[in-house]
Every structure is written in C-alpha cells, then in structure tokens.
N, C-alpha and C. Protein backbone atom coordinates (compact mmCIF):
# COMPACT_ATOMS: atom_id res chain seq x y z
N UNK A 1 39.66 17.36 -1.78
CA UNK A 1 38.65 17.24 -0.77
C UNK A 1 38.51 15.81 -0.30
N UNK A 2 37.68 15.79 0.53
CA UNK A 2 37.53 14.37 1.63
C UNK A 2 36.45 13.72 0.09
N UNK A 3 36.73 12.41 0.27
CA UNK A 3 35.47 11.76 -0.70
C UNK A 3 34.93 10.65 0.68
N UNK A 4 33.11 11.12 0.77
CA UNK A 4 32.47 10.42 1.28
C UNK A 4 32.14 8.78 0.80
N UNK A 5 31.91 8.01 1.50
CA UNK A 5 31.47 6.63 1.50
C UNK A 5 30.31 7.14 1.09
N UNK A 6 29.61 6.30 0.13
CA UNK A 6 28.32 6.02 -0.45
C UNK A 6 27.74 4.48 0.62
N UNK A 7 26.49 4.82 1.44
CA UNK A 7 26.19 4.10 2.09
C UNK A 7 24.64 3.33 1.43
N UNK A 8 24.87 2.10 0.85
CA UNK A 8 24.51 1.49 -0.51
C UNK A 8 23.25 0.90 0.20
N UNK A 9 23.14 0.56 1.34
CA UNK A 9 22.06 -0.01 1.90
C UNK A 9 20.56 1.42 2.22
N UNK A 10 21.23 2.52 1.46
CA UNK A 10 19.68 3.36 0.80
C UNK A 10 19.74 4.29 0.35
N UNK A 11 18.80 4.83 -0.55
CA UNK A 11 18.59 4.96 -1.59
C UNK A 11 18.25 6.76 -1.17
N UNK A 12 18.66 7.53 -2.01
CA UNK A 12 17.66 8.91 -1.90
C UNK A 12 16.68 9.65 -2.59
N UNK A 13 15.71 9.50 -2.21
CA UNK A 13 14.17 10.27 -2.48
C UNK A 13 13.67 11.32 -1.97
N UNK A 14 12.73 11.82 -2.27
CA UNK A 14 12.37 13.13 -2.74
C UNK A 14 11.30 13.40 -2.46
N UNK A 15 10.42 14.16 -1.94
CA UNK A 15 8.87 14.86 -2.05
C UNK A 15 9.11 16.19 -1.80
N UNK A 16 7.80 16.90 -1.65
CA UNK A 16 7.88 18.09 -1.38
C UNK A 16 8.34 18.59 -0.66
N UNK A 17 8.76 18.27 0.78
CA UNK A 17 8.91 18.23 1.46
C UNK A 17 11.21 18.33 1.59
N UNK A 18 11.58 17.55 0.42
CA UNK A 18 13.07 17.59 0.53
C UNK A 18 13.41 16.06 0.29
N UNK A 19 14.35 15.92 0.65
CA UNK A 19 15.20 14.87 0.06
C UNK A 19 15.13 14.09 1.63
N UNK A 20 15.25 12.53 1.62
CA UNK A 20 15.34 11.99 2.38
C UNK A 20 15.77 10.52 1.96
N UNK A 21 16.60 9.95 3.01
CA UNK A 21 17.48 8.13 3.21
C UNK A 21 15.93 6.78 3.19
N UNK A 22 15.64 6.44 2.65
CA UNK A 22 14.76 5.14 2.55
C UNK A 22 15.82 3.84 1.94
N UNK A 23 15.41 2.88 2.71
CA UNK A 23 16.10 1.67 2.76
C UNK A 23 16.57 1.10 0.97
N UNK A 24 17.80 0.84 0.54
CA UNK A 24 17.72 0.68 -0.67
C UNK A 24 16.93 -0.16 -1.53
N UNK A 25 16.15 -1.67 -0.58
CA UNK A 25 15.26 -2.49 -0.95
C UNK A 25 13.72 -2.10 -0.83
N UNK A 26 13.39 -0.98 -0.13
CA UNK A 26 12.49 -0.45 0.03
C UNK A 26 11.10 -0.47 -1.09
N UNK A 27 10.22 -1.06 -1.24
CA UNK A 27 9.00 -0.83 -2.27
C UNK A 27 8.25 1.15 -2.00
N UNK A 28 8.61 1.52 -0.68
CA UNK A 28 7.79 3.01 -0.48
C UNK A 28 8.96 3.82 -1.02
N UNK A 29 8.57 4.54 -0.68
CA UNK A 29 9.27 5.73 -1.13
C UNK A 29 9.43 7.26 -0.36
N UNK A 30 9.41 8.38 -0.22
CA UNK A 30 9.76 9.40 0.54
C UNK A 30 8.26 9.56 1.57
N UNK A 31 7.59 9.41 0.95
CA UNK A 31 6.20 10.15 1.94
C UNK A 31 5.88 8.69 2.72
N UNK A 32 6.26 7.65 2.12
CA UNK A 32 5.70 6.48 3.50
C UNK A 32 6.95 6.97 4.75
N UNK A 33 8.74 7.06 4.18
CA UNK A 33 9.49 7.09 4.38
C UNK A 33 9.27 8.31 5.66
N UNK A 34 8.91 9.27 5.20
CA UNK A 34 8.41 10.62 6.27
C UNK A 34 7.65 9.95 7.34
N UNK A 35 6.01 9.92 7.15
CA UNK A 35 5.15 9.04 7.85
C UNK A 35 5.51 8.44 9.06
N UNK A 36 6.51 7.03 8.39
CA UNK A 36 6.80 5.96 9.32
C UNK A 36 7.88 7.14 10.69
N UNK A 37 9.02 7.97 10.31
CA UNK A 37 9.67 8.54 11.40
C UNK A 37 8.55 9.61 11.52
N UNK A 38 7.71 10.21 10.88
CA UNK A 38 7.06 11.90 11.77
C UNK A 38 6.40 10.84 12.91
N UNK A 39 5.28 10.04 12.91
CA UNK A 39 4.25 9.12 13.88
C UNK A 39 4.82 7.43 14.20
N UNK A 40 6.36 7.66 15.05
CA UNK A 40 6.21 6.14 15.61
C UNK A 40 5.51 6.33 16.82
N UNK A 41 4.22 5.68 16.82
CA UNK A 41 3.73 6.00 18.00
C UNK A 41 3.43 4.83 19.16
N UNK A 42 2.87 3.12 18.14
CA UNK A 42 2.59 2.57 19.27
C UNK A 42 3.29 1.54 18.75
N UNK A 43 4.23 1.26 17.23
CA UNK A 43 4.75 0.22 17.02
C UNK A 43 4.09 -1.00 16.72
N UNK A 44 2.38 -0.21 16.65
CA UNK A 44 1.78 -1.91 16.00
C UNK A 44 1.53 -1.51 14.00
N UNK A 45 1.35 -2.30 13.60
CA UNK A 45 1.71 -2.43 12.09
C UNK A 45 -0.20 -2.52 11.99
N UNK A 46 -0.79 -2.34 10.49
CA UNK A 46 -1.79 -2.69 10.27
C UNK A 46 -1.54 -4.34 9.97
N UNK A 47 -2.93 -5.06 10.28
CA UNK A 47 -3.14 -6.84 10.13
C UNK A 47 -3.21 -7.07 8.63
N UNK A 48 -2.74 -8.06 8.70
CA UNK A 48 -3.12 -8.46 7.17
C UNK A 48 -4.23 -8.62 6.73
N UNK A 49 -5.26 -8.73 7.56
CA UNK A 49 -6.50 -7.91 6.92
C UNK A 49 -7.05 -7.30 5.93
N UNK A 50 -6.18 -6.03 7.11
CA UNK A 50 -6.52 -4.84 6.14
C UNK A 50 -5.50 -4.57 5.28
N UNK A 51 -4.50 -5.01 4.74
CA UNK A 51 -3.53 -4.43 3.77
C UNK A 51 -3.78 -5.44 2.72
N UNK A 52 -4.81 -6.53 2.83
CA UNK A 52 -5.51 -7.18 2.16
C UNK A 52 -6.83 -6.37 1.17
N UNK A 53 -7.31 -5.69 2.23
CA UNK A 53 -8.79 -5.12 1.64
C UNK A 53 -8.14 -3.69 1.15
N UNK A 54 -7.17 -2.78 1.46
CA UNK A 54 -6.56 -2.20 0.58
C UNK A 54 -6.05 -2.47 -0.49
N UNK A 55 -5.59 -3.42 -0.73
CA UNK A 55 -5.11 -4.20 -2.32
C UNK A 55 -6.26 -4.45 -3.22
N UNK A 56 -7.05 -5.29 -2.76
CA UNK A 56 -8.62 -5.42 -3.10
C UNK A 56 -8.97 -3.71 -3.93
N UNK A 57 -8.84 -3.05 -2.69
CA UNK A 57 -9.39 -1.93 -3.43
C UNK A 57 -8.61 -1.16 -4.48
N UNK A 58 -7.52 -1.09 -4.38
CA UNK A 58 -6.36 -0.57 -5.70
C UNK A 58 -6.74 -1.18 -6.72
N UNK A 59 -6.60 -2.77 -6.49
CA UNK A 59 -6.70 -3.40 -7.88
C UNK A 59 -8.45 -3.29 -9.06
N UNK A 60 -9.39 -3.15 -7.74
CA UNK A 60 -10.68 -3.13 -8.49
C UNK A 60 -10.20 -1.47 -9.28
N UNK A 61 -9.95 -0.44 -8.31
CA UNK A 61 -9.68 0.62 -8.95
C UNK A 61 -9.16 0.93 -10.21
N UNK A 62 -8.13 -0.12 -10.38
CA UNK A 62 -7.25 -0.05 -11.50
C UNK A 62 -7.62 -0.30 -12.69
N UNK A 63 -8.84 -1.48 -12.44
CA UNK A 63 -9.69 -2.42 -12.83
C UNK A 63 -10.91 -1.06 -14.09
N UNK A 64 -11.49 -0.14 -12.81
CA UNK A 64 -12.66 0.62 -13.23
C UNK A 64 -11.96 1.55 -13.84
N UNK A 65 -10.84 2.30 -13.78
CA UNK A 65 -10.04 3.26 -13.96
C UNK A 65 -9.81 2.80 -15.45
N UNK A 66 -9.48 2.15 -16.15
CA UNK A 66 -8.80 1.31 -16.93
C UNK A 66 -10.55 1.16 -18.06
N UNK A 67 -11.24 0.65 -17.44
CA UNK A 67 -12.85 0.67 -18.21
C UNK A 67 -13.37 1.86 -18.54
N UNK A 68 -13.27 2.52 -17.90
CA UNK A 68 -13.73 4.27 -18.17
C UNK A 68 -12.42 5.10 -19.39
N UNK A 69 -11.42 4.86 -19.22
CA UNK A 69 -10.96 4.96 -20.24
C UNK A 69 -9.76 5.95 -19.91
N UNK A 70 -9.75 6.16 -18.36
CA UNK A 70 -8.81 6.96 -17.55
C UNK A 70 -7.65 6.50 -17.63
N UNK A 71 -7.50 5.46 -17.46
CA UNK A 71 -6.03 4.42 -17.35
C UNK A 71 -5.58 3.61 -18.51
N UNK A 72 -4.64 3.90 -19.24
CA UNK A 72 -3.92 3.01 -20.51
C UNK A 72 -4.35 1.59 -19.63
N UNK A 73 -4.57 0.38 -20.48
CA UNK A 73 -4.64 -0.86 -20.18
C UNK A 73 -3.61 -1.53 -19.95
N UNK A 74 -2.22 -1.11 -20.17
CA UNK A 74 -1.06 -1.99 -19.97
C UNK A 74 -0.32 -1.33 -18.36
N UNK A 75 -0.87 -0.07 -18.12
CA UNK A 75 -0.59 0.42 -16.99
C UNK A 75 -1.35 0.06 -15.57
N UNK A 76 -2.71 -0.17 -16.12
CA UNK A 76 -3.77 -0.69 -15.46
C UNK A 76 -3.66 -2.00 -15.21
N UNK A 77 -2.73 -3.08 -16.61
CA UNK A 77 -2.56 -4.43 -15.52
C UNK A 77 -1.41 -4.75 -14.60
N UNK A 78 -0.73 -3.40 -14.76
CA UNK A 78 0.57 -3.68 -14.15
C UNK A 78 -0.21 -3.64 -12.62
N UNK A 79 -0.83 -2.07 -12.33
CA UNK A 79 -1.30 -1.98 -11.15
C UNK A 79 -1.81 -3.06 -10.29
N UNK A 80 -2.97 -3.69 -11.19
CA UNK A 80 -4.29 -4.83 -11.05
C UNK A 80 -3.37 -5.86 -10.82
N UNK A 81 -1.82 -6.45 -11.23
CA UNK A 81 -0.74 -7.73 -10.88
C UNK A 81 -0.06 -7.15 -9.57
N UNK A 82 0.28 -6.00 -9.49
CA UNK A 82 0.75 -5.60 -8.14
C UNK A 82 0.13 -5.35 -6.96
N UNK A 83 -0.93 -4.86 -7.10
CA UNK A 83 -2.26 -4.92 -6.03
C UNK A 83 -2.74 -6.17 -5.46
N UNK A 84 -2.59 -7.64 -6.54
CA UNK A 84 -2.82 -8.65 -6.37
C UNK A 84 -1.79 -9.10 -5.41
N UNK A 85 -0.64 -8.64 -5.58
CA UNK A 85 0.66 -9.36 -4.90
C UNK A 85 0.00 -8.70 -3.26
N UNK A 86 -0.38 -7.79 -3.35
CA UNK A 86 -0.64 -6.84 -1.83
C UNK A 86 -1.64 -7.89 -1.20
N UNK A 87 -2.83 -8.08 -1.87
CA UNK A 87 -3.40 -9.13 -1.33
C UNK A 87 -3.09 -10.36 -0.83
N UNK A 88 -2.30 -10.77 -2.07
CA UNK A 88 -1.72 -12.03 -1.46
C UNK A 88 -0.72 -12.22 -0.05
N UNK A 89 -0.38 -10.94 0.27
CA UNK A 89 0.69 -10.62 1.15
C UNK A 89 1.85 -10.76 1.12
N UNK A 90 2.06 -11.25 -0.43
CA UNK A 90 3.55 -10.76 -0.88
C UNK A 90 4.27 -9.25 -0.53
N UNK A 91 4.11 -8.43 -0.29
CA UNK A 91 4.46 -7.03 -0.18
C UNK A 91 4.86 -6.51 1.27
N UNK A 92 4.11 -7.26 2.35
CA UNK A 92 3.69 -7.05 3.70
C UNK A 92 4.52 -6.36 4.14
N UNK A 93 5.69 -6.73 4.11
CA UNK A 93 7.07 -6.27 4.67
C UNK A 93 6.75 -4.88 4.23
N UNK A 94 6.90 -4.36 3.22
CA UNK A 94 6.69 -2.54 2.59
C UNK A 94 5.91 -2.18 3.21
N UNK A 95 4.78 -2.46 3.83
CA UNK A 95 4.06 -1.80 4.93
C UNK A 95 4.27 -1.26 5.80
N UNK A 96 4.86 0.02 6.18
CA UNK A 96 5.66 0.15 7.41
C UNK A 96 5.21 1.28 8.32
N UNK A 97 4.04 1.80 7.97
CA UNK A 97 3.55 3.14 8.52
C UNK A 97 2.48 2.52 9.86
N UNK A 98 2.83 3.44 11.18
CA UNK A 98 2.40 2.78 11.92
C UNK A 98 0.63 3.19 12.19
N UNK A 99 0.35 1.84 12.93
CA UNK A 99 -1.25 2.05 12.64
C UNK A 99 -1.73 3.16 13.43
N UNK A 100 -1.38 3.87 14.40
CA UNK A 100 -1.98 5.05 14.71
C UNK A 100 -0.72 5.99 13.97
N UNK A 101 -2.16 7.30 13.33
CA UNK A 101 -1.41 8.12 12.79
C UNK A 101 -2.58 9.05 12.52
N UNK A 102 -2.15 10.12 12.18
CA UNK A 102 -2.88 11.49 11.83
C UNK A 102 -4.10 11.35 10.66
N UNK A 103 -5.45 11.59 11.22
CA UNK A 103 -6.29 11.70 10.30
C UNK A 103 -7.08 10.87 9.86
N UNK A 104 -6.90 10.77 8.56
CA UNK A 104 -7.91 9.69 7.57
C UNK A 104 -7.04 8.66 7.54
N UNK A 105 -5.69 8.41 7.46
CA UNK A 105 -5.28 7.91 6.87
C UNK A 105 -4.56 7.59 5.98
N UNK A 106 -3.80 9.07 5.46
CA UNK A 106 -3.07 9.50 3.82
C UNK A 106 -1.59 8.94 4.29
N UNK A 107 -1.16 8.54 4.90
CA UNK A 107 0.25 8.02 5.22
C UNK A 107 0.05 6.74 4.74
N UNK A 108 -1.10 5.66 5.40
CA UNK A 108 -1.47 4.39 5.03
C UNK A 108 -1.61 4.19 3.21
N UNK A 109 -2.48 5.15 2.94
CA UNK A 109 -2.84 5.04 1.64
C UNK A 109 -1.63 5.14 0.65
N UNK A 110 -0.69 6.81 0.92
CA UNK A 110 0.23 6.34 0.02
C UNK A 110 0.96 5.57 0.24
N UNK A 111 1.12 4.72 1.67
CA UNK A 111 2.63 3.51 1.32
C UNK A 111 1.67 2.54 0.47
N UNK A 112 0.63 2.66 0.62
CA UNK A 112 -0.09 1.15 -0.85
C UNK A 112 0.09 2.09 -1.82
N UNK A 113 0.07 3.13 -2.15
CA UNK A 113 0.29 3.45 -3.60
C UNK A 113 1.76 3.43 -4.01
N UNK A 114 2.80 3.87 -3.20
CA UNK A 114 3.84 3.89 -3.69
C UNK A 114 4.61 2.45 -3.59
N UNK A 115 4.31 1.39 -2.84
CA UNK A 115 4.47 0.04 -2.93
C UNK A 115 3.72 -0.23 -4.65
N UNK A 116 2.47 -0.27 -4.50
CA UNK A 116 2.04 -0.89 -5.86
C UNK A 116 2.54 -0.31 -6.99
N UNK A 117 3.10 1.45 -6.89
CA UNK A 117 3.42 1.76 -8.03
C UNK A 117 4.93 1.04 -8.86
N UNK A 118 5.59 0.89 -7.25
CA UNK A 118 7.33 -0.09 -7.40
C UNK A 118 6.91 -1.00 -8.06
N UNK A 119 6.23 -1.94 -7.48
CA UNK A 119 5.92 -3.07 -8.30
C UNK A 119 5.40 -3.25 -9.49
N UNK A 120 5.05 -2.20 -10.04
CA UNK A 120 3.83 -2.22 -11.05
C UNK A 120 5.16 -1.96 -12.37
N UNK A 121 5.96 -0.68 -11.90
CA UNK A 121 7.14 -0.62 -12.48
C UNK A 121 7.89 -1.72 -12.83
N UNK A 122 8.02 -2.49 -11.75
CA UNK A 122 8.76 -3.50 -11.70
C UNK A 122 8.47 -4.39 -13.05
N UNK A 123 6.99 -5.25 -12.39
CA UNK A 123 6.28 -5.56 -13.50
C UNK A 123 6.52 -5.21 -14.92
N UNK A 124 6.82 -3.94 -15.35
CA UNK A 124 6.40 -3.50 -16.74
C UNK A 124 8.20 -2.98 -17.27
N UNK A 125 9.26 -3.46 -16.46
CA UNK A 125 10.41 -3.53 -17.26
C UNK A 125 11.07 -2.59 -16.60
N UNK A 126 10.48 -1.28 -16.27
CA UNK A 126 10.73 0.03 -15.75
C UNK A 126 11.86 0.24 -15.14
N UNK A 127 12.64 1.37 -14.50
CA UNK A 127 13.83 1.48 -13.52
C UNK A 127 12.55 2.00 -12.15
N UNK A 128 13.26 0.43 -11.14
CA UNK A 128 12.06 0.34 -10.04
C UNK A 128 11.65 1.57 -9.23
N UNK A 129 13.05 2.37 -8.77
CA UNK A 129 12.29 3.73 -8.24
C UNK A 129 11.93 5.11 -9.17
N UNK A 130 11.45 4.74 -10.23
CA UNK A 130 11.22 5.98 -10.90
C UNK A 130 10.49 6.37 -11.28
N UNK A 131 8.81 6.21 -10.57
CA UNK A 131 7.54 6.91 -10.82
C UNK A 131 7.30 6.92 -11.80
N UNK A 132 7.91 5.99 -12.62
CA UNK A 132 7.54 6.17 -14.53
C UNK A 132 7.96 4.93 -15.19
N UNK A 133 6.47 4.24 -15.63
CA UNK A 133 5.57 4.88 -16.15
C UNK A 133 4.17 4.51 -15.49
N UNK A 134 4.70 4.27 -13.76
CA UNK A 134 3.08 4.32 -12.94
C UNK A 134 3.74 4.83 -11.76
N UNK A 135 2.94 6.53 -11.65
CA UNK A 135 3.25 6.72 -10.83
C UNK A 135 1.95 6.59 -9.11
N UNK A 136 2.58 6.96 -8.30
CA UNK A 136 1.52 6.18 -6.96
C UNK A 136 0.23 7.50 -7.11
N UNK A 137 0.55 8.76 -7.08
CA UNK A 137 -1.13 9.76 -7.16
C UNK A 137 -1.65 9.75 -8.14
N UNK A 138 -0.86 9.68 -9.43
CA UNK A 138 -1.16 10.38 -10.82
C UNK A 138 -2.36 8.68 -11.35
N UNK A 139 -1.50 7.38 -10.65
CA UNK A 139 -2.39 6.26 -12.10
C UNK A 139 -2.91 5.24 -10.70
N UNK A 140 -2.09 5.12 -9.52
CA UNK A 140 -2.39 3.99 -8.52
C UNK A 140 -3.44 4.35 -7.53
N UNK A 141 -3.51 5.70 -7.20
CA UNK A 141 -4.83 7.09 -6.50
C UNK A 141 -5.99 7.64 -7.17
N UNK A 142 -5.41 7.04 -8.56
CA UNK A 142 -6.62 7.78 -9.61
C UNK A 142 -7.80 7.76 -9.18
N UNK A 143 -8.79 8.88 -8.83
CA UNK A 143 -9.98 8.65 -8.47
C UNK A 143 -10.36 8.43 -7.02
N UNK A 144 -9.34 7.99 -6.50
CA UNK A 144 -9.65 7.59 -5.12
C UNK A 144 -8.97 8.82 -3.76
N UNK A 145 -9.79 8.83 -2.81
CA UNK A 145 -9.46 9.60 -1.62
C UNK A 145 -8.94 8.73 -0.18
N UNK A 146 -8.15 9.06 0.83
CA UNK A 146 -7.91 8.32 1.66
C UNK A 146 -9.36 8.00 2.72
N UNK A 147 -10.08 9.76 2.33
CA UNK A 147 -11.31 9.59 3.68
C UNK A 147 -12.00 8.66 2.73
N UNK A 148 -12.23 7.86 1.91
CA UNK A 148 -13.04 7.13 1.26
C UNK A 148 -12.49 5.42 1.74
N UNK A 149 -10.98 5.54 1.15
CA UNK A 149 -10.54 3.81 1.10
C UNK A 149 -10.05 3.48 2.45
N UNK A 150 -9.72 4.23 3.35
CA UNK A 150 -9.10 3.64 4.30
C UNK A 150 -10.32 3.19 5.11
N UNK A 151 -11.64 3.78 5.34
CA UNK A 151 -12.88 3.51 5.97
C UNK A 151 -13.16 2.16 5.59
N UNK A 152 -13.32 2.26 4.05
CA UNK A 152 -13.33 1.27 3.07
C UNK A 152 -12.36 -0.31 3.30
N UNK A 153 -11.59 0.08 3.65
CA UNK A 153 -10.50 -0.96 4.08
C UNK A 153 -10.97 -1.68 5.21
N UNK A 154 -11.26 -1.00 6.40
CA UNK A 154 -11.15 -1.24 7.42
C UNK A 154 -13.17 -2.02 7.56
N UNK A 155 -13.61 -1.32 7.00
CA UNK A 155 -15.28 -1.80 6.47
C UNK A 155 -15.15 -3.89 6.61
N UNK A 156 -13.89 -3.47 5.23
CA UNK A 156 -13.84 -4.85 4.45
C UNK A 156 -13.36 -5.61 5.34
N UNK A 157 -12.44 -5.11 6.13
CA UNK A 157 -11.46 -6.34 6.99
C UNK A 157 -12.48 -6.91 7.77
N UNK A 158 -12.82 -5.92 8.85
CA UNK A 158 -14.36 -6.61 9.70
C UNK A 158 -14.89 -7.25 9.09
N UNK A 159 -15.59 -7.02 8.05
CA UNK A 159 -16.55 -8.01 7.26
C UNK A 159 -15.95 -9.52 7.22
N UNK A 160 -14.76 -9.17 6.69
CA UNK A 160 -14.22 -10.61 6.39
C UNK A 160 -13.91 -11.47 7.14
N UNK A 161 -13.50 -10.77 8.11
CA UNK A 161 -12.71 -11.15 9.85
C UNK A 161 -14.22 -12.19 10.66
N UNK A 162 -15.15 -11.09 10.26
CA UNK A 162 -16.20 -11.70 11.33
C UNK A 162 -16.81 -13.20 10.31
N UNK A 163 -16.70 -13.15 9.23
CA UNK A 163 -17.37 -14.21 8.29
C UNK A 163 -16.51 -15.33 7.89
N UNK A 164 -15.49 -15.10 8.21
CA UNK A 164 -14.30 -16.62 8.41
C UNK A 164 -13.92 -16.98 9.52
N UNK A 165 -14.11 -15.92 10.42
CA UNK A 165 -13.35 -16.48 12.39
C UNK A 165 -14.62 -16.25 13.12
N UNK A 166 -15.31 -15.04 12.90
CA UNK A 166 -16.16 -14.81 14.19
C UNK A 166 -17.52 -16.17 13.71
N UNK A 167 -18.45 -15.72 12.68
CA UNK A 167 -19.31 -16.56 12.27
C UNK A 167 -19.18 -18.16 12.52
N UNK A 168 -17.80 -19.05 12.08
CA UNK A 168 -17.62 -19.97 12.50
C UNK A 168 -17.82 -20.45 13.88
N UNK A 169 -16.87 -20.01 15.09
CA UNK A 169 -16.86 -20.09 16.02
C UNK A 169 -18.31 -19.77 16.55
N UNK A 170 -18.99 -19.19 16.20
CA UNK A 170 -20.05 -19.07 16.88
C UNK A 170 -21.32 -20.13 16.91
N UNK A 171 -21.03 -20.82 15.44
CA UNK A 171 -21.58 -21.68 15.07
C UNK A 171 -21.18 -22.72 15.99
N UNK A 172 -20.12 -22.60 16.03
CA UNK A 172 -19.17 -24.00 16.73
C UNK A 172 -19.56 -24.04 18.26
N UNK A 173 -19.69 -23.03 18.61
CA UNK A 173 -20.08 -22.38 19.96
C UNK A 173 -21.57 -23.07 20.30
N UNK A 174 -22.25 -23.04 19.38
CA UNK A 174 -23.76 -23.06 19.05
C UNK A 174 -24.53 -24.81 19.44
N UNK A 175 -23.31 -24.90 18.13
CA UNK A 175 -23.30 -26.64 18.37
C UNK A 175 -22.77 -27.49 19.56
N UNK A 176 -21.81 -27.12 19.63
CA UNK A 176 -20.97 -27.57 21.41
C UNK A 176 -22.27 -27.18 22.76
N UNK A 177 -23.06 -25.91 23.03
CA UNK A 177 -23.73 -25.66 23.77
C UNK A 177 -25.05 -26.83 23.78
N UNK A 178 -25.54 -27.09 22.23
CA UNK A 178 -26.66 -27.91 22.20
C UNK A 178 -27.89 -27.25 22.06
C-alpha cells in the first residue's frame, strides 16, 4: 500500500464530537480547536484584559477547590502556576476562540481550561497532551459554570480597565480643565 506522510506540524485530538488536526504546539485542544473553525466570525481575539480576569478566576478556583478538599494540593498548584502564567500573559497566543461566539461563552471558557490544563501537565512532569493528571472539566472547571465566569471575567476587566485608564485620565482631565 501507499504509506502516507505524517504531517508533524499537528497533532490529533479527540472529543465527542470525533477526531480532529490542532496545531502540534498548540496549549488547546479539540473543543477550542472545533470553536475557533465552527464561529470565525469577526476575527477579533478577546483583550488581555479579559484573559487576564479569566486566569484570576481559574487560579482563585483552584485555590478554593483545593481548601474544601475537592482538589489534591499538588494538582491544585499546578493549576494555581498555570493560571498565573494566563494572567501574566504568557499563554496569550493559545487563546484563539473568536470573541463573538454562541451563548455564554463555553468555547472561551474551555480554551482557558484546556490551555491551563497543558500547562499544569506540563508543570507537573506529565505527557503535555494527555488530560492526565489535570484534566480541563474534571480539576481546571471544577465547580465553575461558563454563565457564571465569563460574566465574571468580563465584570473584572471593566473594573480594572476603568480604575487604571479611565479613572486616571479623568483625573488628568480634571486637573488640566482647572
């Protein structure tokens, strides 16, 4: 028989849904991978903002998840070091689901879960795409809903947005007027 080329630049993953090509450097995985082709719609990305105040919120999660007694503690700091990287905007690039899209939000939410879960893997020695031993619904979602964090996200960004850029300037505005 014919032997196919193995095309090394990606990787194949899996959801319910079937098997699908995601980039071999990729931090997401099949359902961001779906997402990003079912809704290219306007080609703008979420701000660092908000993929800021989503990290924020994984990591506190991981944080409470982990205190209650839901989350092993060595799984919980992997999360809480990878969530941190999200904040910091180390990750940004893995972000790839576009900002208009269907719903609450569950496309957004799992590419932060399945980003933090890569990393979290990463972090803890693991083989990077293999949902084990953090996977993105089961330890990085624990507890949490998209109609909850993505509101939540977007809450936080404003907040923050208006209290480092808007608040200033206005002040500045304030003072310049007299």
């Amino acid at each position: 028989g014919v032997q196919m080329e193995r095309d090394e630049s990606f990787r194949i993953e899996s959801d319910s849904m079937g098997e699908l090509q995601v980039p071999s450097d990729a931090y997401y995985g099949a359902q961001t991978m779906r997402a990003a082709l079912n809704f290219p719609i306007s080609g703008l990305r979420f701000p660092r903002s908000f993929i800021r105040a989503l990290g924020l919120i994984k990591l506190s999660a991981a944080q409470v998840n982990a205190e209650l007694g839901l989350l092993d503690r060595k799984i919980s700091d992997a999360i809480a070091a990878a969530a941190q990287a999200v904040v910091d905007g180390a990750l940004d690039e893995h972000f790839v689901v576009d900002r208009v899209q269907t719903g609450s939000g569950k496309s957004t939410n799992m590419n932060a879960n399945e980003v933090i879960s890569t990393r979290a893997i990463e972090i803890l020695g693991g083989g990077r795409f293999s949902r084990d031993p953090v996977h993105p619904d089961d330890h990085v979602n624990l507890g949490q809903s998209s109609n909850d964090g993505i509101p939540t996200a977007i809450h936080m960004a404003a907040s923050h947005a208006s209290l480092v850029g808007l608040v200033p300037a206005l002040r500045h505005l304030q003072t310049e007027l007299g």
